[in-house]
C-alpha atoms as a PDB file:
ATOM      1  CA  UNK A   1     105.981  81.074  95.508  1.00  0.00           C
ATOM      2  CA  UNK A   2     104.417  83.687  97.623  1.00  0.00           C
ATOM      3  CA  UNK A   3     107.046  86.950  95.975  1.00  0.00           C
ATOM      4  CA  UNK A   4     105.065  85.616  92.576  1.00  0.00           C
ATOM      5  CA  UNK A   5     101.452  85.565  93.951  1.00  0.00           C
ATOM      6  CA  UNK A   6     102.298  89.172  95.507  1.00  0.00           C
ATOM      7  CA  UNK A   7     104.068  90.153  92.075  1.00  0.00           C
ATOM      8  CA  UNK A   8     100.690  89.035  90.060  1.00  0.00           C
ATOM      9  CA  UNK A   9      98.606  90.957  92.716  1.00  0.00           C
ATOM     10  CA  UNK A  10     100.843  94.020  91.925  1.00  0.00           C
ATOM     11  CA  UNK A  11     100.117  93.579  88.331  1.00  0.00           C
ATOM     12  CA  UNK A  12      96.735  93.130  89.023  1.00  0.00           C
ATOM     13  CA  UNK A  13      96.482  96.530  91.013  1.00  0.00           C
ATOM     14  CA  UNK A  14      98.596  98.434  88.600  1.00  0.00           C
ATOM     15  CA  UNK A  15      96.569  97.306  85.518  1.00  0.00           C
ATOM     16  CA  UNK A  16      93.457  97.851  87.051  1.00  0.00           C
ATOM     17  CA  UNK A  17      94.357 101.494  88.039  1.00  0.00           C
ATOM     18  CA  UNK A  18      96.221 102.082  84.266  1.00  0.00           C
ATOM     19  CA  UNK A  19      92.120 100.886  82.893  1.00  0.00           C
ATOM     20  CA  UNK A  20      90.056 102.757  85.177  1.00  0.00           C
ATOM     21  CA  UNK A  21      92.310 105.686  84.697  1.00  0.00           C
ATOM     22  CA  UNK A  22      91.859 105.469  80.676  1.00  0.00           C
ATOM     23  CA  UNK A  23      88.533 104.919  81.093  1.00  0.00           C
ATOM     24  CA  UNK A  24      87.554 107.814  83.189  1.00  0.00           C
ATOM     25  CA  UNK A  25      89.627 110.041  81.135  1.00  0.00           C
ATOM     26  CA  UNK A  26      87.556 108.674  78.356  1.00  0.00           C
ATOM     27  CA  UNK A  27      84.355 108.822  79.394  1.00  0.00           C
ATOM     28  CA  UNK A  28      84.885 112.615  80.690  1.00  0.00           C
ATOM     29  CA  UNK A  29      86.325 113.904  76.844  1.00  0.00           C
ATOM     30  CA  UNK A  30      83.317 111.704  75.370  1.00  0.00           C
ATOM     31  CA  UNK A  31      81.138 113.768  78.055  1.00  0.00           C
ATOM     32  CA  UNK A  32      82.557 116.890  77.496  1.00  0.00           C
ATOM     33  CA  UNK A  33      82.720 116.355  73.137  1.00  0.00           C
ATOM     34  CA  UNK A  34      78.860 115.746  73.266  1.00  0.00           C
ATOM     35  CA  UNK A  35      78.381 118.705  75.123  1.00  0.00           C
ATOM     36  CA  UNK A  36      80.576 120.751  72.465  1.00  0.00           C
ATOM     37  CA  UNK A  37      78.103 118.976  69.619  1.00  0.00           C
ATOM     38  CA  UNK A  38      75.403 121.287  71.667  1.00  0.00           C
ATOM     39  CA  UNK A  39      77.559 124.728  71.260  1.00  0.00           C
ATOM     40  CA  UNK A  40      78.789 124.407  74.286  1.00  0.00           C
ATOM     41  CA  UNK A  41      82.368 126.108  74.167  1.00  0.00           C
ATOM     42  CA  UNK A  42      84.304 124.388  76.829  1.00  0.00           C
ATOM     43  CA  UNK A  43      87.840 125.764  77.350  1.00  0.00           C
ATOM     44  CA  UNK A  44      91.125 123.695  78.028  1.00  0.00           C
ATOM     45  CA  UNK A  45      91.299 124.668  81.483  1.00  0.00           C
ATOM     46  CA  UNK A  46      87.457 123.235  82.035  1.00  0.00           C
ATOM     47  CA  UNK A  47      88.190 120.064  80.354  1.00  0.00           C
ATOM     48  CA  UNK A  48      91.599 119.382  82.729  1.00  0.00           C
ATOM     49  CA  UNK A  49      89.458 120.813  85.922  1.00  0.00           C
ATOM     50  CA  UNK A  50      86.275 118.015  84.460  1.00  0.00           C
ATOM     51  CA  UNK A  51      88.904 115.627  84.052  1.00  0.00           C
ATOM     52  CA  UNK A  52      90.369 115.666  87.110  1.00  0.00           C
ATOM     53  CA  UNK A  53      86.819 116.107  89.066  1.00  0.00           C
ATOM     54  CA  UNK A  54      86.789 112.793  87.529  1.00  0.00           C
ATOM     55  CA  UNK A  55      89.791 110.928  88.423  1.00  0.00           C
ATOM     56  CA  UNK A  56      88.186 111.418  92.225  1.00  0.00           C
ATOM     57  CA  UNK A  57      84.738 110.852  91.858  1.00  0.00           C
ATOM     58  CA  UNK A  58      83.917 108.494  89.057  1.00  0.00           C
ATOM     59  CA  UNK A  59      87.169 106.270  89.210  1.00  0.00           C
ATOM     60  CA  UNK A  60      86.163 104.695  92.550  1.00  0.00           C
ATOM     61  CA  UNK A  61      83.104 103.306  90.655  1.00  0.00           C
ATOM     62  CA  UNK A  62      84.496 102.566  87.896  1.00  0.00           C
ATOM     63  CA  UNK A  63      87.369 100.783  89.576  1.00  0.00           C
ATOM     64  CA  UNK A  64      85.276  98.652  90.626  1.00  0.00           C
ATOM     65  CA  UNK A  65      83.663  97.190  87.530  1.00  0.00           C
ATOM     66  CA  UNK A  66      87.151  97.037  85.898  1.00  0.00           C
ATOM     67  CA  UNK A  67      88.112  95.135  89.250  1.00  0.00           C
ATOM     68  CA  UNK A  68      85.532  92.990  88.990  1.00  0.00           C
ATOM     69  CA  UNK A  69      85.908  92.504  85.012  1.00  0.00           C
ATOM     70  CA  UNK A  70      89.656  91.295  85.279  1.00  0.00           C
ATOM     71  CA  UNK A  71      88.530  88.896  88.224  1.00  0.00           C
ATOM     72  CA  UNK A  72      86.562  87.149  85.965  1.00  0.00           C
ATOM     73  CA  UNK A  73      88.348  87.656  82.478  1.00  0.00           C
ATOM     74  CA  UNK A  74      92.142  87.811  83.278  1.00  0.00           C
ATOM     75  CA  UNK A  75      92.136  83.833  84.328  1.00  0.00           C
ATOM     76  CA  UNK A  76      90.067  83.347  80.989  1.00  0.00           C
ATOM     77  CA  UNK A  77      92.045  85.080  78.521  1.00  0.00           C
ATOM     78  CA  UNK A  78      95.802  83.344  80.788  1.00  0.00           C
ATOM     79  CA  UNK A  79      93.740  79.458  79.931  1.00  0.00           C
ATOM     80  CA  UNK A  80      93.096  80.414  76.280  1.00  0.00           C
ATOM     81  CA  UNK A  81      96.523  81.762  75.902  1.00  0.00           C
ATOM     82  CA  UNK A  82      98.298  78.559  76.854  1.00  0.00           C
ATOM     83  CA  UNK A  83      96.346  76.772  73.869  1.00  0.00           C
ATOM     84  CA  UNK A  84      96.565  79.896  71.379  1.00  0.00           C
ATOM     85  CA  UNK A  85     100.139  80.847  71.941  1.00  0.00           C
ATOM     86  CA  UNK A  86     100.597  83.193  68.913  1.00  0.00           C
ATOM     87  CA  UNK A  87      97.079  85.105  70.139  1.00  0.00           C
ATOM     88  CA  UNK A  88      97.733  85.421  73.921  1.00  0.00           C
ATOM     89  CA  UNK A  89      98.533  89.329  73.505  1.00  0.00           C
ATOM     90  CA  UNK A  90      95.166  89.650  71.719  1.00  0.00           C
ATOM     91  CA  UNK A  91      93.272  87.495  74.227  1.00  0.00           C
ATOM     92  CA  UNK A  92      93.637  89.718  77.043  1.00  0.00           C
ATOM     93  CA  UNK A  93      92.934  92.555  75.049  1.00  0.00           C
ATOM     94  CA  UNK A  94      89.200  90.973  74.218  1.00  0.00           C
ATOM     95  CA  UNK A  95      89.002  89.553  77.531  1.00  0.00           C
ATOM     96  CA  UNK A  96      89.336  93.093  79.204  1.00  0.00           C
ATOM     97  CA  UNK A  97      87.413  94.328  76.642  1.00  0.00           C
ATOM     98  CA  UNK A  98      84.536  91.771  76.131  1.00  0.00           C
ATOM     99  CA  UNK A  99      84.353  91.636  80.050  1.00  0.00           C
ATOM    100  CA  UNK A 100      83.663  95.098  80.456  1.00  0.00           C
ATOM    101  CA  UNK A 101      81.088  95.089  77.579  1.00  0.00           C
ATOM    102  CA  UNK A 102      79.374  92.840  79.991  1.00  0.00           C
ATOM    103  CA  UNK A 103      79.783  94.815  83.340  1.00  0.00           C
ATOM    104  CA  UNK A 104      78.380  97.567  81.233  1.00  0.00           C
ATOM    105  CA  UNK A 105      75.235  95.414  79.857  1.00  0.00           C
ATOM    106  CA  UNK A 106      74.665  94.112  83.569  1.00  0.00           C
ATOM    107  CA  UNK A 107      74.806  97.497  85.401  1.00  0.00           C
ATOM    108  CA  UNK A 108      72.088  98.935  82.589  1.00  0.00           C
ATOM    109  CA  UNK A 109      70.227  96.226  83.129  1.00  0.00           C
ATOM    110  CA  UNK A 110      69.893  96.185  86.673  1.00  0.00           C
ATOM    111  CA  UNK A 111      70.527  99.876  87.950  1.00  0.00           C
ATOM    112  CA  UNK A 112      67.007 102.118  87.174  1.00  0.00           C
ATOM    113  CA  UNK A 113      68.886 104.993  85.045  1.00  0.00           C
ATOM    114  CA  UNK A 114      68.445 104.479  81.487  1.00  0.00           C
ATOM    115  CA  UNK A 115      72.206 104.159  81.028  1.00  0.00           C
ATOM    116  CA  UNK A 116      75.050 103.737  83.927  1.00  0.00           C
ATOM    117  CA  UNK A 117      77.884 105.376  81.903  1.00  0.00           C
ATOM    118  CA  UNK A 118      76.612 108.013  79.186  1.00  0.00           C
ATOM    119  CA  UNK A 119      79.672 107.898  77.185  1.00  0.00           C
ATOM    120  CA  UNK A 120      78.369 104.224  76.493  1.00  0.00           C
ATOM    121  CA  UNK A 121      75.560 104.767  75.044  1.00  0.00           C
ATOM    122  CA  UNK A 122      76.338 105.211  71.598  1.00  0.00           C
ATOM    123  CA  UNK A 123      78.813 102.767  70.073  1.00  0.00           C
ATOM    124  CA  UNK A 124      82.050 105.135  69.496  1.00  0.00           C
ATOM    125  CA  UNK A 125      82.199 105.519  73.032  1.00  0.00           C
ATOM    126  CA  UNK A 126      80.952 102.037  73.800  1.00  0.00           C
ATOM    127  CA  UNK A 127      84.425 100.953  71.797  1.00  0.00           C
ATOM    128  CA  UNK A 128      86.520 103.627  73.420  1.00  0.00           C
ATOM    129  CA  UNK A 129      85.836 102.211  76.902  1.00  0.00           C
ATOM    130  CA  UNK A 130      86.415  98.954  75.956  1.00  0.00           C
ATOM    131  CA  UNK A 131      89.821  99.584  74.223  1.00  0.00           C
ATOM    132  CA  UNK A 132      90.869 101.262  77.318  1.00  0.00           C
ATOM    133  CA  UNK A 133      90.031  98.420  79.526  1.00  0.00           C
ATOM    134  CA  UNK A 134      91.244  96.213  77.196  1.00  0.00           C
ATOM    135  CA  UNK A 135      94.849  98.187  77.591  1.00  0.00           C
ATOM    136  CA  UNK A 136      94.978  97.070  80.755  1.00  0.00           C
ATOM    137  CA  UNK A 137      94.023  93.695  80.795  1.00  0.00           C
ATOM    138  CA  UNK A 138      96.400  93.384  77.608  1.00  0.00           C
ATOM    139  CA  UNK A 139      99.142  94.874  79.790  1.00  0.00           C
ATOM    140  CA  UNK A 140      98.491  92.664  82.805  1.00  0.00           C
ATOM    141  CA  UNK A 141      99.314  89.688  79.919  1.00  0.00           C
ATOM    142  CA  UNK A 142     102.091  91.149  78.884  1.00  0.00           C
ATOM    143  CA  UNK A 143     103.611  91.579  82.305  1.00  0.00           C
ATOM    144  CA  UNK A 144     102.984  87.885  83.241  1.00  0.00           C
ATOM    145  CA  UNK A 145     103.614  86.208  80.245  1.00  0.00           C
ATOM    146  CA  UNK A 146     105.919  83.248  80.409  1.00  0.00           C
ATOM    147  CA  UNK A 147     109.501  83.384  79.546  1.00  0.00           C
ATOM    148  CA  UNK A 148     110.537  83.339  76.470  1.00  0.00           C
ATOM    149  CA  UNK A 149     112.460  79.477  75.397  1.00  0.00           C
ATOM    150  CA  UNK A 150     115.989  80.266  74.496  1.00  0.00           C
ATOM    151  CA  UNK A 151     117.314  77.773  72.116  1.00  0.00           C
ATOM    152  CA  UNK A 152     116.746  76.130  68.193  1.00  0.00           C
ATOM    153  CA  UNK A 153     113.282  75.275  67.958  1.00  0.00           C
ATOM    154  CA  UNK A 154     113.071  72.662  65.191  1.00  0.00           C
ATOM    155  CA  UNK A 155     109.215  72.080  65.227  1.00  0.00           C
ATOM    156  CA  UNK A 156     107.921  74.571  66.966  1.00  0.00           C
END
């Protein structure tokens, strides 16, 4: 009992990390593409040296959100998927998804900038975050999924 609580805490931690990681490298080539709409030239090395600026300074924030997104989502999406079987793959993926959606609604609302994340404010990058959240909450379902039933399945 307690090596499978600490393994679903490990797959927690992992997918959590895997989502913020997407998501800040998101967010940063979203950044940096806008600027290049300007005629801003930015070079390779800039975008890897933005990028990585990145990984250390917004990922701790936006850790957090994800954090506090699969808190809330991952036990949704595990309920729906023991009545939707077939869909349990694409539950987590809208549950990580939709749940972010919502973190990033909430933290507009309440914080006084006009927008939290910029790459969010249009809707391509609004759907680019949430697919990359919603890779790791679909990979967090994947890793705990049940076992498969071995056997001849005559109704189902």
């Amino acid at each position: 009992m307690l090596m499978t609580i600490l393994r679903v805490i490990f797959f927690y931690l992992v997918c959590v990390l895997l989502a913020t990681a997407l998501g800040s490298i998101a967010q940063t080539q979203l950044n940096l593409w806008e600027l290049q709409q300007l005629g801003v030239p930015i070079p390779w090395s800039e975008r890897l040296d933005a990028t990585l600026r990145d990984l250390g300074g917004f990922t701790p924030f936006f850790g957090v959100m994800v954090a506090a997104t699969f808190v809330v989502a991952l036990p949704v999406a595990h309920g729906l998927g023991k009545i939707f079987k077939p869909w349990r793959w694409l539950l987590f993926f809208l549950a990580g998804s939709v749940g972010i959606w919502v973190a990033f609604l909430t933290a507009n609302y309440v914080l006084p900038m006009p927008t939290f994340i910029a790459a969010t404010r249009e809707t391509p990058g609004l759907l680019i975050m949430m697919a990359a959240v919603g890779m790791g909450s679909w990979l967090f379902g994947r890793l705990t999924r049940p076992p498969a039933r071995r056997g001849l399945r005559v109704l189902g």
